[in-house]
N, C-alpha and C. Protein backbone atom coordinates (compact mmCIF):
# COMPACT_ATOMS: atom_id res chain seq x y z
N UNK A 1 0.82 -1.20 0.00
CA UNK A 1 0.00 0.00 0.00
C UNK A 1 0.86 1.25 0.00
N UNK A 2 1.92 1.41 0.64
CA UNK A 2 2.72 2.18 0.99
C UNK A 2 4.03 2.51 -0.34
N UNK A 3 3.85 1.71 -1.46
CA UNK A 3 4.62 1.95 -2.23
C UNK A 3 3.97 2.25 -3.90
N UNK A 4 2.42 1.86 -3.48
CA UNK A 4 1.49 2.74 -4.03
C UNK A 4 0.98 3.98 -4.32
N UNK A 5 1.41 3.94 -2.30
CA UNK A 5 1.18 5.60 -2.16
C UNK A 5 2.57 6.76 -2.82
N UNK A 6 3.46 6.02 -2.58
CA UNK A 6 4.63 6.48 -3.27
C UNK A 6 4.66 6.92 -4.61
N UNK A 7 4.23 5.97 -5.33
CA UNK A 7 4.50 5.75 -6.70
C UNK A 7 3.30 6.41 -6.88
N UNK A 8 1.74 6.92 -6.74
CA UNK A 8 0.62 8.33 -6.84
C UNK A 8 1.75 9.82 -6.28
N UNK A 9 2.23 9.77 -5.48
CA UNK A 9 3.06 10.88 -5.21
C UNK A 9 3.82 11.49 -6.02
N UNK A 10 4.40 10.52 -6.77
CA UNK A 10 5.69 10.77 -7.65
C UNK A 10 5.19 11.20 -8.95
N UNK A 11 3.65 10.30 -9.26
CA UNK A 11 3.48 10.81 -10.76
C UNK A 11 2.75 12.34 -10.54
N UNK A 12 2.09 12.59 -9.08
CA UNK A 12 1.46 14.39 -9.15
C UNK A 12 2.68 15.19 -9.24
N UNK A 13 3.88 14.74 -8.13
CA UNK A 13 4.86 15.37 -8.59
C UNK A 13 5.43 15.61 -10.11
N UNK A 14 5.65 15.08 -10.91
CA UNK A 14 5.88 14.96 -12.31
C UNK A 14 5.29 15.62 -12.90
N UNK A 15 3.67 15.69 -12.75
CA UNK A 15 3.03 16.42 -13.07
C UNK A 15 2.95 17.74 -12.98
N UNK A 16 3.05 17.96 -11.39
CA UNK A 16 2.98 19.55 -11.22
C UNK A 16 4.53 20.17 -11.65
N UNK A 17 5.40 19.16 -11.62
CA UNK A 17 6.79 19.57 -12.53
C UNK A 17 6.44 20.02 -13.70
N UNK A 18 5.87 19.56 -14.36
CA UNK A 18 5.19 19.40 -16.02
C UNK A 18 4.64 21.05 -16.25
N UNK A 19 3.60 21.11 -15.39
CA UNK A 19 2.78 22.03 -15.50
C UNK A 19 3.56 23.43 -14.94
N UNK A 20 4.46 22.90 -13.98
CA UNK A 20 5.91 24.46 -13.39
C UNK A 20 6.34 25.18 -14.37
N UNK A 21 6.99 23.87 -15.34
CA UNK A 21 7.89 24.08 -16.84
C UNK A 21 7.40 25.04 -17.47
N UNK A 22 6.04 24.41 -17.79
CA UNK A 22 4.75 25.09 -18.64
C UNK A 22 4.70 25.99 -18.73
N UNK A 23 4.34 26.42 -17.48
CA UNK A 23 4.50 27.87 -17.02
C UNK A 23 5.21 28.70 -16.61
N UNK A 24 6.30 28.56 -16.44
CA UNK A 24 7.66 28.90 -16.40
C UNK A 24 7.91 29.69 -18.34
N UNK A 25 7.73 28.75 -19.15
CA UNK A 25 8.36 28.67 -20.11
C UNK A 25 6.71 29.96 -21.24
N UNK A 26 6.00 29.64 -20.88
CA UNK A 26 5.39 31.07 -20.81
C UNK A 26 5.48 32.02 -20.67
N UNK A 27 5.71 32.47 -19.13
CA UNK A 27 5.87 33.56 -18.14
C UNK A 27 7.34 34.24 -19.42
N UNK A 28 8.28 33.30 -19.79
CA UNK A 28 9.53 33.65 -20.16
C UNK A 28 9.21 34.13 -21.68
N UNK A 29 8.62 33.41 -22.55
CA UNK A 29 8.00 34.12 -23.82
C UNK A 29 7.42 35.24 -23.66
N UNK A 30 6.14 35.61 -22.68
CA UNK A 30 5.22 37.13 -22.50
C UNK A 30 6.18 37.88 -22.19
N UNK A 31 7.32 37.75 -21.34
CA UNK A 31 8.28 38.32 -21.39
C UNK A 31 8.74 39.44 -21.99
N UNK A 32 9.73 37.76 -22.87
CA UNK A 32 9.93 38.47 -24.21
C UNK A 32 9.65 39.37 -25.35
N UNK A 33 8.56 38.94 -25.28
CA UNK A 33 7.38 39.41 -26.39
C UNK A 33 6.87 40.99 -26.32
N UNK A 34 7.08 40.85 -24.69
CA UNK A 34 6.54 42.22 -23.95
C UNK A 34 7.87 43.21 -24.61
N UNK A 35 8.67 42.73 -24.38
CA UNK A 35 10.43 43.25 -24.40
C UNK A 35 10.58 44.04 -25.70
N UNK A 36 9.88 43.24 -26.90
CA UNK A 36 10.58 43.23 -28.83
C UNK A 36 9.59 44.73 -28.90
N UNK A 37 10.21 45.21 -29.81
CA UNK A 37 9.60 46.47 -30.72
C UNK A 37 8.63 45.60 -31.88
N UNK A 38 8.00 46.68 -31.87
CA UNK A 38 6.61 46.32 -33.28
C UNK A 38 6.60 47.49 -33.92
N UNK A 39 7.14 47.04 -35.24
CA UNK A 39 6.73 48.07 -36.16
C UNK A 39 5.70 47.45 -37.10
N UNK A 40 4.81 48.75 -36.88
CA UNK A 40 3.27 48.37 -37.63
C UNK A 40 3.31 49.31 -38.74
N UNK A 41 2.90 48.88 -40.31
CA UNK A 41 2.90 49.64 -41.11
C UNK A 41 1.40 50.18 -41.28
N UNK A 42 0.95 50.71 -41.92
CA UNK A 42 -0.24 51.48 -42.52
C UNK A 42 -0.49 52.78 -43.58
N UNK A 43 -1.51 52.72 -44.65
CA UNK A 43 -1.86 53.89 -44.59
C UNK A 43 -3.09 54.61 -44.39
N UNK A 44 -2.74 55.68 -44.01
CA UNK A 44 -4.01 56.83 -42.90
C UNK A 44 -3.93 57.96 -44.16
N UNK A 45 -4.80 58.53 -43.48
CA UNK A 45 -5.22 59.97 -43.58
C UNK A 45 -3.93 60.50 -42.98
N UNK A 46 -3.76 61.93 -43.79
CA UNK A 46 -2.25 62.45 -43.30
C UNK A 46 -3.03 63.51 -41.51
N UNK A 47 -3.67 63.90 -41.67
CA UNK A 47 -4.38 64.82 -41.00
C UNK A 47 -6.07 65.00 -40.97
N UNK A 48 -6.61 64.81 -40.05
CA UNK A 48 -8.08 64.41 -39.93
C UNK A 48 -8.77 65.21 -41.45
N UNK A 49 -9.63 64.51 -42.04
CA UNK A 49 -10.31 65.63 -43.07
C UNK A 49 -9.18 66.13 -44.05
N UNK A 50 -8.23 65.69 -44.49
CA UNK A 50 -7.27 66.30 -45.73
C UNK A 50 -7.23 65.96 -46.20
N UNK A 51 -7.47 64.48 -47.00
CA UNK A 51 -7.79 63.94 -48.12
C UNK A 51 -6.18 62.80 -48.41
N UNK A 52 -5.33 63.75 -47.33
CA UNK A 52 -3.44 62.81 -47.99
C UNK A 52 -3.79 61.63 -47.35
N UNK A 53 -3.55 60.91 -47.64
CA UNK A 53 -3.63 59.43 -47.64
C UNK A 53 -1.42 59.10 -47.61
N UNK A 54 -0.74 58.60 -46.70
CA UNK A 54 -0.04 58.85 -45.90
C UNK A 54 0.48 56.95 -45.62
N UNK A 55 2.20 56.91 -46.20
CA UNK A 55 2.08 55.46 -45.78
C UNK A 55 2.97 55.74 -44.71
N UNK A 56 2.72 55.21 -43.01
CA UNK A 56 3.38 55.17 -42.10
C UNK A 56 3.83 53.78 -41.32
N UNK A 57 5.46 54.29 -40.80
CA UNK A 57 5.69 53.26 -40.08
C UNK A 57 6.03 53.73 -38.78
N UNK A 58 5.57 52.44 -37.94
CA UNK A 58 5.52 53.15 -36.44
C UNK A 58 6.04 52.45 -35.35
N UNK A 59 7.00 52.06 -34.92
CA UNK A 59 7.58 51.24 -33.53
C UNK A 59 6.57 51.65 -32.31
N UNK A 60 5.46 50.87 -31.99
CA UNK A 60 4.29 50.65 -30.63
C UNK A 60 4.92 50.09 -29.66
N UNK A 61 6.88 49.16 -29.66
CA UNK A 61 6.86 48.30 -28.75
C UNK A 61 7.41 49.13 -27.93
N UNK A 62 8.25 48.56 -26.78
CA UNK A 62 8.93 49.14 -25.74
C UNK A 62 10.47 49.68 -26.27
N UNK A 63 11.27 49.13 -26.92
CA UNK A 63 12.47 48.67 -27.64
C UNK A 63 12.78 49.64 -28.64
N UNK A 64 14.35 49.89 -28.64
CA UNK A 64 14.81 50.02 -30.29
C UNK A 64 14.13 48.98 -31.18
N UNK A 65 14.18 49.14 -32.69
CA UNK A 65 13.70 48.36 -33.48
C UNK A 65 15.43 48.37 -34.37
N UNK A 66 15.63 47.76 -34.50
CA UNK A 66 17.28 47.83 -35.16
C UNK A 66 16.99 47.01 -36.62
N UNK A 67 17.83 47.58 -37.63
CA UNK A 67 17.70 46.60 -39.26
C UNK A 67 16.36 46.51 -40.06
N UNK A 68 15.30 47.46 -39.45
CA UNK A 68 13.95 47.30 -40.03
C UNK A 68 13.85 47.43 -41.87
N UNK A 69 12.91 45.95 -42.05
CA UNK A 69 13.46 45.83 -43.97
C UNK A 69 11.85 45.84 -43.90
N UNK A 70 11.46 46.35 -44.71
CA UNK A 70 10.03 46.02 -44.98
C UNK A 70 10.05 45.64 -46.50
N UNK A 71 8.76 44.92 -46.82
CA UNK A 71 8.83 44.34 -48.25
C UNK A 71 7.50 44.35 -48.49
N UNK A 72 6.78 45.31 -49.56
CA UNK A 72 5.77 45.36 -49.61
C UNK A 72 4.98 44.52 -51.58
N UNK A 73 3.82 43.95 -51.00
CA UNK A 73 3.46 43.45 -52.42
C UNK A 73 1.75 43.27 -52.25
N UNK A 74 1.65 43.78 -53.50
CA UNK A 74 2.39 44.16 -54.78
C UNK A 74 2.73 45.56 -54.31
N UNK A 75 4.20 46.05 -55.23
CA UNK A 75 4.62 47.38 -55.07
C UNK A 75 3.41 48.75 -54.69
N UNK A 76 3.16 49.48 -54.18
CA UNK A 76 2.26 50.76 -53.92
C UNK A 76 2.51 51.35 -54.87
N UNK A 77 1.38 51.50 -55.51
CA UNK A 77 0.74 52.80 -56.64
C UNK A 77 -0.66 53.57 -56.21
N UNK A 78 0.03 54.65 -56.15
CA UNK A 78 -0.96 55.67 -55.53
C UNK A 78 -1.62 56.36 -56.67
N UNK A 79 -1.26 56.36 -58.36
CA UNK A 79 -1.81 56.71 -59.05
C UNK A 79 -1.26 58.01 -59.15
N UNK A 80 -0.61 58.81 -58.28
CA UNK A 80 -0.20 60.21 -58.69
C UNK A 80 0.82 60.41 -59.56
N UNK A 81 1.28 59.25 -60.45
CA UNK A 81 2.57 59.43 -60.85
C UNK A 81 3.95 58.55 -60.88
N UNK A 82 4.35 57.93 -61.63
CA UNK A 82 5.53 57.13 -61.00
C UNK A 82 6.63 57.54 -60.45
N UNK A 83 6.82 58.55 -60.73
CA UNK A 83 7.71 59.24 -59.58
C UNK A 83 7.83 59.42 -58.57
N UNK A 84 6.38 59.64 -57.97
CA UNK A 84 5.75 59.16 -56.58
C UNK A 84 6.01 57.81 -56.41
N UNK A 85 5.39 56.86 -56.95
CA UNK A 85 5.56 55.41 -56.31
C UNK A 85 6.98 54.99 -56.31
N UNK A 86 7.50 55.86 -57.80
CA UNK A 86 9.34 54.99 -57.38
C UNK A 86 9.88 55.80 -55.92
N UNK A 87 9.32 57.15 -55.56
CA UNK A 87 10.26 57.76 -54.49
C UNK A 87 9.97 56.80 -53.41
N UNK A 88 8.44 56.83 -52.96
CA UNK A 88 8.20 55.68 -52.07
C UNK A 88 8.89 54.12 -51.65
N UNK A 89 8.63 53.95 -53.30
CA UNK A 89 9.49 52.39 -53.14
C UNK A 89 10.50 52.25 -53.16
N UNK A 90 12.07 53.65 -53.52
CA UNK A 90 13.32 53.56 -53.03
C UNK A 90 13.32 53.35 -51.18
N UNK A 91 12.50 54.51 -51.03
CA UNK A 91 12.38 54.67 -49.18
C UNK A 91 12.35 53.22 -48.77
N UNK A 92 11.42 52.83 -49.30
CA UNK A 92 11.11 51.82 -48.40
C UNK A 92 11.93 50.54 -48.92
N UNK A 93 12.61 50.89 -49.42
CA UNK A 93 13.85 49.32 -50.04
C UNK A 93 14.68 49.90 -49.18
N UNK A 94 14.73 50.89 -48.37
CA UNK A 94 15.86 51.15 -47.44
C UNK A 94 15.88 50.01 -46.69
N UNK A 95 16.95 49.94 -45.93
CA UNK A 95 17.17 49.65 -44.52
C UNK A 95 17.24 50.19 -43.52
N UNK A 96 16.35 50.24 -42.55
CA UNK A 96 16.67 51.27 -41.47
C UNK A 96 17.26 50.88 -40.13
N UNK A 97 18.26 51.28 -40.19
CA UNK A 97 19.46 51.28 -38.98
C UNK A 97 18.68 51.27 -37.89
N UNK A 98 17.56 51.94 -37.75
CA UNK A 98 17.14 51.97 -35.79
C UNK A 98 15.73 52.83 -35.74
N UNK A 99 14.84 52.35 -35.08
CA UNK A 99 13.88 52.97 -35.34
C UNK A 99 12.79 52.94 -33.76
N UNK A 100 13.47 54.44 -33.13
CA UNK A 100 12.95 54.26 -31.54
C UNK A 100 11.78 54.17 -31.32
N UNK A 101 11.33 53.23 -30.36
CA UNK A 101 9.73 53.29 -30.04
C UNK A 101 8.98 54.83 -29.71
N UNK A 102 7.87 54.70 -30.23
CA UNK A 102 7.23 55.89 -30.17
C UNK A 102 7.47 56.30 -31.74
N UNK A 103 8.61 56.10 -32.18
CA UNK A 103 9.09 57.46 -33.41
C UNK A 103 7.79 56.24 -34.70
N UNK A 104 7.42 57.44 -35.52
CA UNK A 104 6.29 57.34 -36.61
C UNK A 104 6.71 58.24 -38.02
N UNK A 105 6.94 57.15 -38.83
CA UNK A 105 7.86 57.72 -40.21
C UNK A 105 6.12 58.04 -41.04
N UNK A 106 6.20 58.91 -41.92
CA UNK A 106 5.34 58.86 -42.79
C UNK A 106 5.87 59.25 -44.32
N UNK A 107 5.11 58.91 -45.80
CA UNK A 107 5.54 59.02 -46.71
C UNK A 107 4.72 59.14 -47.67
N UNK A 108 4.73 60.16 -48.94
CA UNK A 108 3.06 60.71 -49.12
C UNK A 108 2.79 59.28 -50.23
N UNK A 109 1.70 59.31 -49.95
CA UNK A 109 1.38 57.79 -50.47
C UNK A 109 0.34 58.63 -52.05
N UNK A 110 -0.87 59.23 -51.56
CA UNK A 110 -1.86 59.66 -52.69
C UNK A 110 -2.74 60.37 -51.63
N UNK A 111 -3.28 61.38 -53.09
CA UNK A 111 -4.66 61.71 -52.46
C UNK A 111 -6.28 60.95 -52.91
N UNK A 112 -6.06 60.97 -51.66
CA UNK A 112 -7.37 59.40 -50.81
C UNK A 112 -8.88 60.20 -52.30
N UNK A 113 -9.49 61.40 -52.41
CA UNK A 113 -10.81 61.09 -53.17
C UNK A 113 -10.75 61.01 -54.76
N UNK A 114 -9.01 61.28 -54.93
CA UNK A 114 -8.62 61.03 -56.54
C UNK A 114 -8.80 59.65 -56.78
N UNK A 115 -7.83 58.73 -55.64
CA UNK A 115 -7.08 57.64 -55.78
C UNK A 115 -8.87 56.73 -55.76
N UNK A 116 -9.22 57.31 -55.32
CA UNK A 116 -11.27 56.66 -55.16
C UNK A 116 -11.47 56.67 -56.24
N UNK A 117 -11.96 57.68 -57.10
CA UNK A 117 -12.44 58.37 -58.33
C UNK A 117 -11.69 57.50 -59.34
N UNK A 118 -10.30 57.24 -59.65
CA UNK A 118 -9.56 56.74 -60.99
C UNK A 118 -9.98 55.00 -60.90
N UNK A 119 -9.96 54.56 -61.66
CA UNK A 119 -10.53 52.91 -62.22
C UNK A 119 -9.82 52.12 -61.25
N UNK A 120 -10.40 51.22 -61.61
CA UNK A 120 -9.78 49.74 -60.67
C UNK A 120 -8.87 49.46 -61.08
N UNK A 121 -7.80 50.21 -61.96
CA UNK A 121 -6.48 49.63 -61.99
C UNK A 121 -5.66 49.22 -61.09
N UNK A 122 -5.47 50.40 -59.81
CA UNK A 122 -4.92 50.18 -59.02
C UNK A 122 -5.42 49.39 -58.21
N UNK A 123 -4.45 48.71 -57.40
CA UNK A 123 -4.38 47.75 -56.22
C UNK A 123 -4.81 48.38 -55.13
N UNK A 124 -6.10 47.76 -54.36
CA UNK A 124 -6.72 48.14 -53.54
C UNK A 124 -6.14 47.51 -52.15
N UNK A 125 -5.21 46.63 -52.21
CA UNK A 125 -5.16 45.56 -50.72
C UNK A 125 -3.28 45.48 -51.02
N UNK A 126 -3.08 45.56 -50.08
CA UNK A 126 -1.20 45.31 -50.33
C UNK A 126 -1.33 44.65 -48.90
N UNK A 127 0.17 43.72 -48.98
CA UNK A 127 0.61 43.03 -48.17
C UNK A 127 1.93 43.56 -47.43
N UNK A 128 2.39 43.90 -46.59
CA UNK A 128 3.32 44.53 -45.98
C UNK A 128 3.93 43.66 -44.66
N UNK A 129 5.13 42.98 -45.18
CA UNK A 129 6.17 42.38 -44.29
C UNK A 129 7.12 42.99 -43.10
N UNK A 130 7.49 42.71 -42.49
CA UNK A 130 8.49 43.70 -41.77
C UNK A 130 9.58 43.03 -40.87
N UNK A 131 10.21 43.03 -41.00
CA UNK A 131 11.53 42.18 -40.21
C UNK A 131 12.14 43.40 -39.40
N UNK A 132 12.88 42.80 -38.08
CA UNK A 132 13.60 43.81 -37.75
C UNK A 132 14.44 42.73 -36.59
N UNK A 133 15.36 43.55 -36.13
CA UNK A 133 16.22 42.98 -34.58
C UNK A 133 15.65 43.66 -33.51
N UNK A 134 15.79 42.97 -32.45
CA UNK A 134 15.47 43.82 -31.02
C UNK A 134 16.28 43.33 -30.44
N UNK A 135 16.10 43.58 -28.86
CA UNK A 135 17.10 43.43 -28.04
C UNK A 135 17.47 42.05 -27.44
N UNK A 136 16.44 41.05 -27.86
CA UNK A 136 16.66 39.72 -27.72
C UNK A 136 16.78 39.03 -28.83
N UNK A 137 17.59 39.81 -30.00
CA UNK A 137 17.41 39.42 -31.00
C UNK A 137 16.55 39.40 -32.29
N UNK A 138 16.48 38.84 -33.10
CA UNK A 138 15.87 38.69 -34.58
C UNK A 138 14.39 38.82 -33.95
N UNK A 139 13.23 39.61 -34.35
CA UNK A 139 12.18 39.62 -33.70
C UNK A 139 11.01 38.69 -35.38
N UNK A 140 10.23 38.02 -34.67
CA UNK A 140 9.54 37.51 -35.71
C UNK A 140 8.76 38.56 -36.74
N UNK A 141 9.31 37.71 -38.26
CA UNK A 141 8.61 38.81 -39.42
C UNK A 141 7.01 38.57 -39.08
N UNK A 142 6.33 39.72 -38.87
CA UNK A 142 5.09 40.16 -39.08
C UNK A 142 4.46 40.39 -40.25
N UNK A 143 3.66 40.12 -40.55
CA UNK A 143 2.64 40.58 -41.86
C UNK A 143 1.34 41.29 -41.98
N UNK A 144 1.53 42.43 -42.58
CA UNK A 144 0.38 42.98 -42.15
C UNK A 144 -0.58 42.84 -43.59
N UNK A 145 -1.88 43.14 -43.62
CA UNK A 145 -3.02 43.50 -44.47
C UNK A 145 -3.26 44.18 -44.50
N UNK A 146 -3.08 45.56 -45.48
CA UNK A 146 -3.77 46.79 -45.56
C UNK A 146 -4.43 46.86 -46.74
N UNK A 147 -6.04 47.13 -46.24
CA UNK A 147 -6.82 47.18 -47.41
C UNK A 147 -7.92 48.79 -47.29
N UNK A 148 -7.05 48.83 -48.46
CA UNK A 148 -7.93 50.67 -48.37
C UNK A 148 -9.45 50.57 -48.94
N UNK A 149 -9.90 49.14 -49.20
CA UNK A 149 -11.63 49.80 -49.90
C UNK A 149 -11.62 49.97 -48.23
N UNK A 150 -11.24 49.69 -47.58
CA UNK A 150 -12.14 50.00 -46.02
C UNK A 150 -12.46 51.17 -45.71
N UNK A 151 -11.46 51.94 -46.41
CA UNK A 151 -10.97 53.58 -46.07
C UNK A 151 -12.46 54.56 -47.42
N UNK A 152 -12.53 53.56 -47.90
CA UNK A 152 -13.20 54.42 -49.14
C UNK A 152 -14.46 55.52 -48.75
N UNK A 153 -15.19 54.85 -47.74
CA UNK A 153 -16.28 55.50 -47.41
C UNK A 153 -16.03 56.45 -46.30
N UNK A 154 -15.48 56.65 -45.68
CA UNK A 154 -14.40 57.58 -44.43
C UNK A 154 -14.48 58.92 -44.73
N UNK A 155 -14.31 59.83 -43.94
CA UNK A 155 -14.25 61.37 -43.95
C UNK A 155 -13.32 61.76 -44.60
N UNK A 156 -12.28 61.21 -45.76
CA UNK A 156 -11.22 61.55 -46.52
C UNK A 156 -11.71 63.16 -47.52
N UNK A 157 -12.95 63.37 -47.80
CA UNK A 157 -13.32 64.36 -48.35
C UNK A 157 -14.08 65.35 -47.27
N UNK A 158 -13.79 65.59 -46.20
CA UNK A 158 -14.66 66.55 -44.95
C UNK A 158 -13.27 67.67 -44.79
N UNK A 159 -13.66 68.96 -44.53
CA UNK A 159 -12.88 69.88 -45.00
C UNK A 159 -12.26 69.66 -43.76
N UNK A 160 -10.64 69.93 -43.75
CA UNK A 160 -10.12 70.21 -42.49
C UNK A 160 -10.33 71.35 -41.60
N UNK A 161 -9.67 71.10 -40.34
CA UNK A 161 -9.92 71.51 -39.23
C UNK A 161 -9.34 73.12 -39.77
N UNK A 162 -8.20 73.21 -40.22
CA UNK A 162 -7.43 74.47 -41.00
C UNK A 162 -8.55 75.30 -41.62
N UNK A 163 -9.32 75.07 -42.43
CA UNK A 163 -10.42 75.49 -43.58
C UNK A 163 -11.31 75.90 -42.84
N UNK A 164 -11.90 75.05 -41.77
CA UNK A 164 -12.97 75.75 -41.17
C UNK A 164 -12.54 76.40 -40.08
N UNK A 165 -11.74 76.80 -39.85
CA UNK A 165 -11.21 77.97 -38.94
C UNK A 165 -10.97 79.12 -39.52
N UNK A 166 -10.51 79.13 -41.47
CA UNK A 166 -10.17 80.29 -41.94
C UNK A 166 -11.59 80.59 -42.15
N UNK A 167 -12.76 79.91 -42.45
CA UNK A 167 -14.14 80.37 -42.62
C UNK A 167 -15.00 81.05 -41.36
N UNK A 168 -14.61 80.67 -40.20
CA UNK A 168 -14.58 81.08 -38.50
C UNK A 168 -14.41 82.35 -39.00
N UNK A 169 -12.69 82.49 -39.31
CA UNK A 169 -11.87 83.81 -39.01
C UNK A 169 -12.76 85.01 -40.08
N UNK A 170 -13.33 84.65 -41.54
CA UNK A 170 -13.66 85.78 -42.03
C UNK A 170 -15.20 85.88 -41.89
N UNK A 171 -15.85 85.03 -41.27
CA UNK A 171 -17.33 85.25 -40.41
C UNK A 171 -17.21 86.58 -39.79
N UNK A 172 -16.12 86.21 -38.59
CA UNK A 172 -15.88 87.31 -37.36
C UNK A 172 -15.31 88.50 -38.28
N UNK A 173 -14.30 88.56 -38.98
CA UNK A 173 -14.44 89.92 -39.51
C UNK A 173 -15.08 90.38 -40.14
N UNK A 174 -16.09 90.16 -41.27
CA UNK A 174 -17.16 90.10 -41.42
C UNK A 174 -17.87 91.09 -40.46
N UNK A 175 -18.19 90.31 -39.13
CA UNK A 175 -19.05 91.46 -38.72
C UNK A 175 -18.84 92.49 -37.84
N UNK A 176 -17.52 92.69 -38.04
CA UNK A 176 -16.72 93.96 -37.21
C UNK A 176 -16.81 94.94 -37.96
C-alpha cells in the first residue's frame, strides 16, 4: 500500500513539474514578447479631413527596433505618378538602422478622393512584411493586411480643421 502511495506521489509530482515548466516557459516568452519592438505599417489619412492618404511606419513596442526591412506586395501605386511610387518604393527598399519606439515615419502615399475616383487599376489591398532585430534578438517577421476599400467611405473628403477655422476667421471679420 505504501509503495502505491509512493508511486501516486511521484506521478502528481511529475506532473505539477510538467505544468511548473509550462508555465515557467510562458511567463519567459510574454516576457519576451513584452520586451521586442513592433513596427506596424499602414496607410491613414495624413491629417483628420485632408484627403493625404499617408504610408506610415511606427515602432508601438517598448524597444529600439534595429535593421527594419520592410517588403511590400504588390509594389504601392498611388496613381499620382511614377515618380511618386518609385520615391516611395526607393524609401522603403531602405534599410533602417534603428527605429525608436514611439518614433512614426510617414511618406506621401496619394490623395485618398482622386485615388477613389480613378478605375480599378490600381491595387486596392497590399501586403506589408516587416523584419527587424530587437534586443533579444531577430524579432519575428510580421505581416500585415492593408486594405484601403475599407478607407473608401471615411471622412477623406470633410474639409479640415485648418479650412474651417479660416471660414470662422472671415465670419468674425465680417461682422466687425
Amino acid at each position: 500500500m505504501s509503495n502505491w502511495i509512493a508511486a501516486c506521489a511521484a506521478f502528481v509530482s511529475l506532473v505539477a513539474l510538467y505544468f511548473s515548466y509550462a508555465q515557467f516557459m510562458l511567463n519567459r516568452r510574454i516576457q519576451r514578447e513584452a520586451s521586442q519592438p513592433y513596427v506596424v505599417p499602414d496607410i491613414q489619412p495624413r491629417a483628420g479631413g485632408s484627403g493625404i492618404l499617408v504610408f506610415t511606419l511606427e515602432n508601438v513596442g517598448p524597444t529600439v527596433a534595429r535593421n527594419v526591412k520592410i517588403a511590400v506586395d504588390p509594389p504601392l501605386q498611388g496613381g499620382e505618378g511614377n515618380d511618386w511610387d518609385e520615391k516611395l518604393r526607393v524609401a522603403l527598399g531602405r534599410e533602417l538602422s534603428h527605429l525608436p519606439p514611439g518614433r512614426r515615419l510617414e511618406w506621401y502615399f496619394t490623395f485618398g478622393p482622386r485615388f477613389y475616383q480613378l478605375s480599378g487599376d490600381l491595387p486596392r489591398q497590399y501586403t506589408v512584411k516587416v523584419r527587424a532585430i530587437g534586443p533579444s534578438g531577430p524579432v519575428e517577421e510580421m505581416s500585415y493586411l492593408i486594405d484601403l476599400d475599407l478607407m473608401q467611405e471615411t471622412a477623406l473628403e470633410r474639409e479640415t480643421v485648418v479650412a474651417k477655422l479660416g471660414e470662422i476667421a472671415k465670419q468674425i471679420s465680417k461682422r466687425r
